[in-house]
C-alpha atoms as a PDB file:
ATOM      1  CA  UNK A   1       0.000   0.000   0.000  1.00  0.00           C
ATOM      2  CA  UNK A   2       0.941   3.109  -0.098  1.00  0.00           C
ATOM      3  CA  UNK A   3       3.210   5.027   2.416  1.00  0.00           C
ATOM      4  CA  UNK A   4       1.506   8.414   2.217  1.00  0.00           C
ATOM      5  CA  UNK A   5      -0.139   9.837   5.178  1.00  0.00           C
ATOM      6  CA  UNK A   6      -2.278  12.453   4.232  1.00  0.00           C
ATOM      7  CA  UNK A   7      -3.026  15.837   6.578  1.00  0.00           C
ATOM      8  CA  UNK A   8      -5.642  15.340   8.750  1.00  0.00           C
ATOM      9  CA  UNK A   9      -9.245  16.621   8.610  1.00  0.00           C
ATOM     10  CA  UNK A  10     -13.057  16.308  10.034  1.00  0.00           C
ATOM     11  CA  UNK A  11     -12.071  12.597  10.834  1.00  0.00           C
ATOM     12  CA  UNK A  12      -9.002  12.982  12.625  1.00  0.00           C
ATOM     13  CA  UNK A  13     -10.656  15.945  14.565  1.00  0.00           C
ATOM     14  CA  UNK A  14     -13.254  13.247  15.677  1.00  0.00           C
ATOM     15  CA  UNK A  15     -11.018  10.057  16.512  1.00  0.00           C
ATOM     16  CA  UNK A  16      -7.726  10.745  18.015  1.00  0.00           C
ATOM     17  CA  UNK A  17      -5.119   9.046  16.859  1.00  0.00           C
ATOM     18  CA  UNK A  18      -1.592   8.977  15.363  1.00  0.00           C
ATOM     19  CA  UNK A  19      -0.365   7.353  11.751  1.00  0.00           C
ATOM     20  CA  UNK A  20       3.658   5.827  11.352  1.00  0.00           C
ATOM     21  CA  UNK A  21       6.196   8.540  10.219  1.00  0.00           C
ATOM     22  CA  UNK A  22       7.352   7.649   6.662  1.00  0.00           C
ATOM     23  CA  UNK A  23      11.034   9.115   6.457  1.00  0.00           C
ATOM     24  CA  UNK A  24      10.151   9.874   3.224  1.00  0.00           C
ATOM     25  CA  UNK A  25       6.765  12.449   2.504  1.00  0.00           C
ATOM     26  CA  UNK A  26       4.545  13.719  -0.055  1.00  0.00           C
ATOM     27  CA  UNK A  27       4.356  17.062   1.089  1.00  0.00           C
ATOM     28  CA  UNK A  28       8.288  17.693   0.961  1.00  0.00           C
ATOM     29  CA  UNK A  29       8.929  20.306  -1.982  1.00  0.00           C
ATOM     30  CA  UNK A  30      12.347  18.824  -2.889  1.00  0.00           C
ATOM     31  CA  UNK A  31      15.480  16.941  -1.302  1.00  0.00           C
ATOM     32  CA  UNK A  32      18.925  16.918  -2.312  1.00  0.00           C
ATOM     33  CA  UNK A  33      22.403  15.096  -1.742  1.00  0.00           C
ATOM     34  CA  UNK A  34      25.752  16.883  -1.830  1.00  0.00           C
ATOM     35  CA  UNK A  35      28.571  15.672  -3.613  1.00  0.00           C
ATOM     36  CA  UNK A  36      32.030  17.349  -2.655  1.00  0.00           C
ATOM     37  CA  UNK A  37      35.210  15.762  -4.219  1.00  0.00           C
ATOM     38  CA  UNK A  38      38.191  18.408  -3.599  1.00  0.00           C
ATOM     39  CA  UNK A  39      40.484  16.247  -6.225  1.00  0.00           C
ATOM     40  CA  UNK A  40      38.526  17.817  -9.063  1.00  0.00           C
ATOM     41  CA  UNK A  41      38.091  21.345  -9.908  1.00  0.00           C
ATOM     42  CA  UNK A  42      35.842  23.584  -8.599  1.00  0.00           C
ATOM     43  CA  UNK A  43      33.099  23.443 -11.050  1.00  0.00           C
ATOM     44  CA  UNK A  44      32.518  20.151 -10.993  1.00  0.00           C
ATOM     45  CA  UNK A  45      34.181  18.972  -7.962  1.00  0.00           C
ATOM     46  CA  UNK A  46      30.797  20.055  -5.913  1.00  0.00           C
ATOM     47  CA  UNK A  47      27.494  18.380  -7.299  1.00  0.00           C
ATOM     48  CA  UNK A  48      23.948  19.266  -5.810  1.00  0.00           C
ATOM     49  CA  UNK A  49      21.756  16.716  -7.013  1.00  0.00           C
ATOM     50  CA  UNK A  50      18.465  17.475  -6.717  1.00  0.00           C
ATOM     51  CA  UNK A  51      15.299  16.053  -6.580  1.00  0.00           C
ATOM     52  CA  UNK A  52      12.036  17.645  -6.752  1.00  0.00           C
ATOM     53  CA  UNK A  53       8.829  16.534  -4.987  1.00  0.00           C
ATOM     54  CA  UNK A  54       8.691  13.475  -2.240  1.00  0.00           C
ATOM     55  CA  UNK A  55      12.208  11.660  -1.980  1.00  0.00           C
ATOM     56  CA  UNK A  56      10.073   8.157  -2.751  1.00  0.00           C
ATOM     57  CA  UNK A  57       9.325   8.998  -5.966  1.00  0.00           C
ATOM     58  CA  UNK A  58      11.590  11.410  -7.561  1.00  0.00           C
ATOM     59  CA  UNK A  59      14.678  11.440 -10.039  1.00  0.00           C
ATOM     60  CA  UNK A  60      17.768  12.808  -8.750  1.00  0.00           C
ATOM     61  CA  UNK A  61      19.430  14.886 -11.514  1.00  0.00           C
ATOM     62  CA  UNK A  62      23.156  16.820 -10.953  1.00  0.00           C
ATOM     63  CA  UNK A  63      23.734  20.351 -11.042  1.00  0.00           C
ATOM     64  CA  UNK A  64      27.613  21.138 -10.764  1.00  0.00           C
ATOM     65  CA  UNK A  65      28.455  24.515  -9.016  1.00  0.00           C
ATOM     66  CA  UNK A  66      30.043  25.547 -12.378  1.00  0.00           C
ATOM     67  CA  UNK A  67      26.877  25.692 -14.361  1.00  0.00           C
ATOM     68  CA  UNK A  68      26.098  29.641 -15.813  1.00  0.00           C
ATOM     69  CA  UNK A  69      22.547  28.716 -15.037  1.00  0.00           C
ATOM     70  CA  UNK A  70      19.697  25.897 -13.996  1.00  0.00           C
ATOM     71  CA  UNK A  71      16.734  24.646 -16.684  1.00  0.00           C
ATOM     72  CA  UNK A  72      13.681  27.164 -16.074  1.00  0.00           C
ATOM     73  CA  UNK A  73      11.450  23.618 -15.044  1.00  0.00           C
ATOM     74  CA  UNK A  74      13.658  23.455 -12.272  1.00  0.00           C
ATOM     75  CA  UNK A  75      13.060  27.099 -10.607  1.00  0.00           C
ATOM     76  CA  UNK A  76       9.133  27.350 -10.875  1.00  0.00           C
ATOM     77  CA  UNK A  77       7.136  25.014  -8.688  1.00  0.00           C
ATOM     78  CA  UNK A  78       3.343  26.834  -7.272  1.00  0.00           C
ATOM     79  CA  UNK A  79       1.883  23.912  -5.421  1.00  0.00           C
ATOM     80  CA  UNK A  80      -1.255  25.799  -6.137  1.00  0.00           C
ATOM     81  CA  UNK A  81      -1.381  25.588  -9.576  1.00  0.00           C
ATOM     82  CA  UNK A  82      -0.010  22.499 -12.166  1.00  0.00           C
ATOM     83  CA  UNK A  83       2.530  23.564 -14.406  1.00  0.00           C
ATOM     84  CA  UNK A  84       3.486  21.272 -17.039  1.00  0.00           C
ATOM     85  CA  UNK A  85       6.927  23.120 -17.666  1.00  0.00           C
ATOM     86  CA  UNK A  86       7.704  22.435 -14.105  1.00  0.00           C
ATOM     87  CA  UNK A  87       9.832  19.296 -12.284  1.00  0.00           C
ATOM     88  CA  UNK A  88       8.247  19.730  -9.851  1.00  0.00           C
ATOM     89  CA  UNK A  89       4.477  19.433 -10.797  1.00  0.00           C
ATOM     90  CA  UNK A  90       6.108  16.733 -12.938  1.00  0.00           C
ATOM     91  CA  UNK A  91       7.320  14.241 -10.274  1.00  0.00           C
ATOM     92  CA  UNK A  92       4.064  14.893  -8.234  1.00  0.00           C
ATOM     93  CA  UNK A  93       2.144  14.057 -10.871  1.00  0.00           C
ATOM     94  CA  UNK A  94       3.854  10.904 -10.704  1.00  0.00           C
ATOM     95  CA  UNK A  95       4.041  10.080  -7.266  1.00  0.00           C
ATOM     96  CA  UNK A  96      -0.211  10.994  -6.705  1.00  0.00           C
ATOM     97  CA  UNK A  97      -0.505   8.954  -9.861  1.00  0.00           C
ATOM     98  CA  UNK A  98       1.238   6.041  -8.149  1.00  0.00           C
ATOM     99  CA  UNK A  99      -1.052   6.283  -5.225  1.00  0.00           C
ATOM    100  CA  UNK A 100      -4.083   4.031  -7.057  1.00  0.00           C
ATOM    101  CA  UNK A 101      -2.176   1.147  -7.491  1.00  0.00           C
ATOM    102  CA  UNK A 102       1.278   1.758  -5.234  1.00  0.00           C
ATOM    103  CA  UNK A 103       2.797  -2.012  -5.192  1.00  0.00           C
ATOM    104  CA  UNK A 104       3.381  -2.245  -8.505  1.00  0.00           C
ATOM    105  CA  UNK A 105       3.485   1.196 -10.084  1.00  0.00           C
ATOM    106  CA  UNK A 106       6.478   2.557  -7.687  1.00  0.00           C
ATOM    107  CA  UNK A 107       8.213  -0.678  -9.084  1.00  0.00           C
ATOM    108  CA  UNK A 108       8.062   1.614 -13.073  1.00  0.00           C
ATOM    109  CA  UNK A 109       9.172   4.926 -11.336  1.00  0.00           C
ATOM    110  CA  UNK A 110      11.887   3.497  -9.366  1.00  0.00           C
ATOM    111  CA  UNK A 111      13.647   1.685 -12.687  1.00  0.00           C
ATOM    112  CA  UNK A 112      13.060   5.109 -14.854  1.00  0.00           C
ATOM    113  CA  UNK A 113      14.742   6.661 -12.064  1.00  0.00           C
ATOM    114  CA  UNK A 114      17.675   4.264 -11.730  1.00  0.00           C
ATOM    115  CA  UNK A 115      18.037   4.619 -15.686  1.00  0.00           C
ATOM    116  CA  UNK A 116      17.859   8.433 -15.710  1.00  0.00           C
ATOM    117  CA  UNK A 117      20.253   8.795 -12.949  1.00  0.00           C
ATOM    118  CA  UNK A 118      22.535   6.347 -14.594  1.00  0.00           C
ATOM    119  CA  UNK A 119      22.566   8.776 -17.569  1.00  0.00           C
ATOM    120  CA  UNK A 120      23.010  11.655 -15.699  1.00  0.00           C
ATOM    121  CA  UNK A 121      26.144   9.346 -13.804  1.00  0.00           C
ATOM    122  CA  UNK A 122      28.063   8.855 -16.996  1.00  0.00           C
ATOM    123  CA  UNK A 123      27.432  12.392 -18.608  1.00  0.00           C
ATOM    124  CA  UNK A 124      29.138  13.914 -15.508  1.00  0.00           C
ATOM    125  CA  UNK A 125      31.674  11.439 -15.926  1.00  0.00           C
ATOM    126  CA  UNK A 126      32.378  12.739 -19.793  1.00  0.00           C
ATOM    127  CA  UNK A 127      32.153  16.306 -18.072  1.00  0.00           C
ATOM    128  CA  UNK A 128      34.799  16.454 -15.863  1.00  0.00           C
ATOM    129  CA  UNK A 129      37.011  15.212 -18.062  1.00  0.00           C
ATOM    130  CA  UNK A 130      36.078  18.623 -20.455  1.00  0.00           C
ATOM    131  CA  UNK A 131      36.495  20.561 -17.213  1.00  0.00           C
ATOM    132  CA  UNK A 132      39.897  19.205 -16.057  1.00  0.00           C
ATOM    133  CA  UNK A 133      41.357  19.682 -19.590  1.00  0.00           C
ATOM    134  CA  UNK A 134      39.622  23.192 -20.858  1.00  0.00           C
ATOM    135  CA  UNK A 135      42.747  23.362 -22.998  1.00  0.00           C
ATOM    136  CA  UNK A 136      41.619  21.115 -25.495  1.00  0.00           C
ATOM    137  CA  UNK A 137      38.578  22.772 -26.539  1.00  0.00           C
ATOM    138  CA  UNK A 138      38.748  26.276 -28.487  1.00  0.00           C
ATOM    139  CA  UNK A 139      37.440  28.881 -25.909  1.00  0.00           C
ATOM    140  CA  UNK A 140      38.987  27.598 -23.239  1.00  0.00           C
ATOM    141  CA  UNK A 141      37.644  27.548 -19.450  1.00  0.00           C
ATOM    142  CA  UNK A 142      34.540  29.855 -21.045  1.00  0.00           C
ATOM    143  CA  UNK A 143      33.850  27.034 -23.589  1.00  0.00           C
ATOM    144  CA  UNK A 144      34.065  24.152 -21.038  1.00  0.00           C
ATOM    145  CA  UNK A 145      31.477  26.195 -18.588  1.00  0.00           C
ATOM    146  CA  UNK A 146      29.413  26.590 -21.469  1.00  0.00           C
ATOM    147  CA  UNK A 147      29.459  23.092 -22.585  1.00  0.00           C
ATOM    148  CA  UNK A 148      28.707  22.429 -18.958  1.00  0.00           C
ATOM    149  CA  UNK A 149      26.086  23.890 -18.277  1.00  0.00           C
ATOM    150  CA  UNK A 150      24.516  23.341 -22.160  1.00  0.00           C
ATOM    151  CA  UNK A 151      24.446  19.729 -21.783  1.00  0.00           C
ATOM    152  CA  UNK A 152      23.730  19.305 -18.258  1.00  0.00           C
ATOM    153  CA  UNK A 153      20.389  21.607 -18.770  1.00  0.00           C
ATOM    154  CA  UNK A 154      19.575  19.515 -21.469  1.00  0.00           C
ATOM    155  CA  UNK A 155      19.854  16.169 -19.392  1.00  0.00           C
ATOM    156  CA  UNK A 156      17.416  17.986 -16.646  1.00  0.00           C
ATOM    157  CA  UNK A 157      14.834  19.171 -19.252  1.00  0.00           C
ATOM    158  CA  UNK A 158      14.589  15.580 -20.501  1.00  0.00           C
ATOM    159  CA  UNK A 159      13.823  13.967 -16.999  1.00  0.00           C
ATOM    160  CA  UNK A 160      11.433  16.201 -17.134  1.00  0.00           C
ATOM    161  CA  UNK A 161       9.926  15.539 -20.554  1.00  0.00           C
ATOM    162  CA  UNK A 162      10.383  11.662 -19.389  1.00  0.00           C
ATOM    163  CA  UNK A 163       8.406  11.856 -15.843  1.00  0.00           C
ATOM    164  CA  UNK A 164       5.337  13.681 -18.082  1.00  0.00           C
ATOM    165  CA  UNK A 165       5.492  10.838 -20.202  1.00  0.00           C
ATOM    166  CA  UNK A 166       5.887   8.057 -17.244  1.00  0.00           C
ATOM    167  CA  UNK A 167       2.468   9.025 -15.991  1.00  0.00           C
ATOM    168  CA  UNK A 168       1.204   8.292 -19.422  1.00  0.00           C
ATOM    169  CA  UNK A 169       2.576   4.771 -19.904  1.00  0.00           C
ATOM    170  CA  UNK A 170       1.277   4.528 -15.771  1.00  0.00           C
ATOM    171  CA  UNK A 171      -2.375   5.060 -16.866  1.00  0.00           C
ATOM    172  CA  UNK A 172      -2.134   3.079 -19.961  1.00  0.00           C
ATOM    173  CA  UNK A 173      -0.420   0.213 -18.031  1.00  0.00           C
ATOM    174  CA  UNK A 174      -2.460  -0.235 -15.347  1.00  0.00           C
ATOM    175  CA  UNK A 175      -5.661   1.425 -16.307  1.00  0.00           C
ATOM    176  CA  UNK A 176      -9.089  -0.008 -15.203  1.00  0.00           C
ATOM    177  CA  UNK A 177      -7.451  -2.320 -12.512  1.00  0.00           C
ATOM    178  CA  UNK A 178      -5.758  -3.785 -14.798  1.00  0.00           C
ATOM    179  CA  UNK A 179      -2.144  -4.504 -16.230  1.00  0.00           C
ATOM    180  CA  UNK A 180      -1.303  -4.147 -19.813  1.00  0.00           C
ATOM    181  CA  UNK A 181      -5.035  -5.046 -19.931  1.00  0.00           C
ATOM    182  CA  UNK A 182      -5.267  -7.836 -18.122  1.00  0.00           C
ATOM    183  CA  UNK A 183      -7.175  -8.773 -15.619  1.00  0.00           C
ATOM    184  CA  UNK A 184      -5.309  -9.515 -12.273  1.00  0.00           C
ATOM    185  CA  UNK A 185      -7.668  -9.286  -9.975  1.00  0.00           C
ATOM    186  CA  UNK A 186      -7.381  -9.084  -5.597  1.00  0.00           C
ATOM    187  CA  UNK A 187      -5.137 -10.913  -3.923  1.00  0.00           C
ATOM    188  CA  UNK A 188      -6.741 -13.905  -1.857  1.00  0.00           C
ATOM    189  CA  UNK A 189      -6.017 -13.205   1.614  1.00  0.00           C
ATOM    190  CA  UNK A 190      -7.248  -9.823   1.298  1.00  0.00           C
ATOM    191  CA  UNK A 191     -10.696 -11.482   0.166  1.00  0.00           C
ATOM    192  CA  UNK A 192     -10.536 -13.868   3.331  1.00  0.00           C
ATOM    193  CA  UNK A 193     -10.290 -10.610   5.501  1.00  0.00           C
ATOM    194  CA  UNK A 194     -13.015  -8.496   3.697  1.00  0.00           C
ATOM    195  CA  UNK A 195     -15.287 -11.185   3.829  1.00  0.00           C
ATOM    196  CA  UNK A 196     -15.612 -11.862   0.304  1.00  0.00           C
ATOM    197  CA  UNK A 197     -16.931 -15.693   0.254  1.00  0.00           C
ATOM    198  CA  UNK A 198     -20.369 -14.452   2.039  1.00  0.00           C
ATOM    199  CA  UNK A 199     -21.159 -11.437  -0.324  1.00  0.00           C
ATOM    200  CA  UNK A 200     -22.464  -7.931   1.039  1.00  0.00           C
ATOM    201  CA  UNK A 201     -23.985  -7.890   3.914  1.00  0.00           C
ATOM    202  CA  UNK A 202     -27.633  -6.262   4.377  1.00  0.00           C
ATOM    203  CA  UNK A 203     -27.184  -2.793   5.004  1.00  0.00           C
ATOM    204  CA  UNK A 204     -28.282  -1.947   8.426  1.00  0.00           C
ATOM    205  CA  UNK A 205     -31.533  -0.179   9.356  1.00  0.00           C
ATOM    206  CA  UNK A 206     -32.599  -0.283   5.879  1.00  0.00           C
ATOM    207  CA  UNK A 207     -35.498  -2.776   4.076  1.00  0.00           C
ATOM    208  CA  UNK A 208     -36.234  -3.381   0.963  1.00  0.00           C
ATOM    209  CA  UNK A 209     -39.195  -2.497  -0.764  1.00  0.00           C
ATOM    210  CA  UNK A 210     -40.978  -5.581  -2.634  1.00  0.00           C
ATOM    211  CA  UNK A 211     -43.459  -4.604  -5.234  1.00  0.00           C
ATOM    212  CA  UNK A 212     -46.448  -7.523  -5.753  1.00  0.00           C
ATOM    213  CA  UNK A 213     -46.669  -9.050  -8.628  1.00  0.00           C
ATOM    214  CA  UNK A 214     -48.825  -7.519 -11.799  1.00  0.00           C
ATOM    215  CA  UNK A 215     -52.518  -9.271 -12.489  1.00  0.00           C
ATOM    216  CA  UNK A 216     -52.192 -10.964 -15.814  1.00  0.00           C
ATOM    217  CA  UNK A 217     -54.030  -8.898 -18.080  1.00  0.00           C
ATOM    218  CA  UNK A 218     -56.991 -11.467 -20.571  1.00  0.00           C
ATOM    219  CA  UNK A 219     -56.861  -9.845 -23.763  1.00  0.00           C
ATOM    220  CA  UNK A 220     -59.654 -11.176 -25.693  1.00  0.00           C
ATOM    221  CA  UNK A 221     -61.430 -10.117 -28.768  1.00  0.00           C
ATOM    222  CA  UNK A 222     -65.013  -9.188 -28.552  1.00  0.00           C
ATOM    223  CA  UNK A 223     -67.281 -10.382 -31.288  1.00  0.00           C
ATOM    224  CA  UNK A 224     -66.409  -9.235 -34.591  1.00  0.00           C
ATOM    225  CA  UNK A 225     -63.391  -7.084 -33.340  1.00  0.00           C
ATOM    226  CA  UNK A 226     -60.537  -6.467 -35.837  1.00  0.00           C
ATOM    227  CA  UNK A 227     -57.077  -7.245 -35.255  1.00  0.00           C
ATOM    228  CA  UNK A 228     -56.724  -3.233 -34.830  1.00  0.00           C
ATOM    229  CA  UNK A 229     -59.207  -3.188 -32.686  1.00  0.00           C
ATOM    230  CA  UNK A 230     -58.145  -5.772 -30.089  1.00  0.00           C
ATOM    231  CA  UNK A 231     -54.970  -3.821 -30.233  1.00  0.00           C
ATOM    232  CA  UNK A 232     -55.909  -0.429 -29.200  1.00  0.00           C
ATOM    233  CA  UNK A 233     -57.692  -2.521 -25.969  1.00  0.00           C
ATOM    234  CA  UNK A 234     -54.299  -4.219 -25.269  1.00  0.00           C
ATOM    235  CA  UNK A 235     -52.120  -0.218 -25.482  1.00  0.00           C
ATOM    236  CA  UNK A 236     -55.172   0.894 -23.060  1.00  0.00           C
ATOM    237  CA  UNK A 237     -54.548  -2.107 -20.488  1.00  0.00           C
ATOM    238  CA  UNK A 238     -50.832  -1.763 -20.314  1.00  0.00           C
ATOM    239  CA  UNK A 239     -51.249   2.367 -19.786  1.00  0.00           C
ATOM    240  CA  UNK A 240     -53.395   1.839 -17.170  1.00  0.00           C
ATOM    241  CA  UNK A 241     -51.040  -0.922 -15.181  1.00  0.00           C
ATOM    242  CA  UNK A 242     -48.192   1.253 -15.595  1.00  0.00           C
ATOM    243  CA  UNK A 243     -49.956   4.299 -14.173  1.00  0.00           C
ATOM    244  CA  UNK A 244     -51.003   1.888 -10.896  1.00  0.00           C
ATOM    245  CA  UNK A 245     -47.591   0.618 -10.652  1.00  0.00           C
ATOM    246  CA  UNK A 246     -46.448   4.493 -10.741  1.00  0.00           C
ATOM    247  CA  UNK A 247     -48.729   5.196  -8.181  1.00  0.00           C
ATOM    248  CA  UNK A 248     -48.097   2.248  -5.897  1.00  0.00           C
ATOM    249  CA  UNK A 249     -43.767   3.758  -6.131  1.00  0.00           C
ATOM    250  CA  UNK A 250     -44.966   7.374  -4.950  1.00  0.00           C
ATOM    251  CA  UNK A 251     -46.745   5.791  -1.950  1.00  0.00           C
ATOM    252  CA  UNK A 252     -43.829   4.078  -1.078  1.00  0.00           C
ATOM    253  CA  UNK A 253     -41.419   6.436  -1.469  1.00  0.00           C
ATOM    254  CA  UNK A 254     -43.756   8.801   0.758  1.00  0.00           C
ATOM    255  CA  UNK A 255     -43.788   6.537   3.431  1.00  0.00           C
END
């Protein structure tokens, strides 16, 4: 199930109480992990990477001190209002998303993660070794910084353009109950404990109202009646039994 507590309201004001304490929560706006390595040069050598939304379903992406500037998505985030150009709005999309059907969907987010980070892992990699030897680019140090932060924005704008595009493949996957559309059904000891083998139970304080069956209706033909004739008698019968049958609802409903 899912690990999200949500903020109390009416019921909680009703029934004290107290949920666990993920160490992870939904309501956190972003987390990060510092990475300082002295043997490299400044502008690489200290790494913020930085995930927005709730640490349990986000993508961490780097952003080396050196960069001339971050990706707009990741320096707009109104928790009021859904931004699809932000990282933020992005990865709670996701993680909300992931709430209908937690067990198995936070199994997708955590391997696009693990792949994205993994991309972001080696790029760095390639990076450094641009920063540590700005020599062999033309420009220099102001080409390297600029490579930098080019190609590390890009990286960030397409875990963004990825996470959109995970919550698509999340609803299509596992729409309807389903997966991939099939059918998978409840598990069976969650059955046994909901009481599943004796059906719903009768809903207390409230009975059922039984209707009594309908008089057959004898159609016959007088003498010499037509086939129209006999007919128009039957359409007259069948008005007037639906009419008693209306009236004999209202009653009940009025009582």
């Amino acid at each position: 199930g899912t690990p999200d507590r949500y903020n109390p309201g009416k019921g909680e004001a009703a029934v004290s109480g107290a949920w666990e304490r993920p160490i992870a929560l939904f309501r956190t706006s972003d987390s990060y992990v510092v990475q300082a390595r002295g043997w490299l040069p400044d502008e690489v050598g200290g790494v913020v990477w930085f995930g927005p939304h709730g640490a349990h379903g986000t993508c961490y992406v780097p952003f080396p001190i050196g960069m001339a500037a971050l990706p707009h998505a990741y320096t707009v985030g109104d928790p009021r209002r859904l931004s699809r150009h932000s990282a933020y709005w992005a990865h709670r999309y996701v993680e909300n998303l992931a709430n209908l059907r937690w067990r198995d969907m936070i199994g997708d987010v955590q391997s696009e993660a693990e792949e994205a980070q993994r991309t972001s892992l080696r790029l760095l990699a390639e990076l450094e070794h641009v920063i540590t030897a700005p020599a062999t680019l033309p420009g220099g140090a102001a080409a390297a910084r600029e490579q930098l932060t080019r190609a590390l924005t890009d990286n960030a704008e397409d875990v963004v353009r990825r996470w959109w595009a995970l919550a698509d493949h999340l609803m299509e996957k596992y729409a309807d109950g389903n997966v991939l559309g099939a059918s998978v059904g409840y598990p069976a000891w969650w059955l046994e404990q909901v009481g599943y083998k004796n059906g719903p139970q009768p809903i207390p304080g409230y009975h059922a109202v039984s209707y009594p069956p309908a008089p057959a209706v004898p159609v016959r033909a007088g003498p010499g009646a037509s086939g129209r004739d006999s007919g128009r008698n039957v359409k007259g019968r069948l008005h007037e039994l639906a009419q008693r049958v209306k009236a004999a609802r209202k009653d009940d409903i009025v009582q």
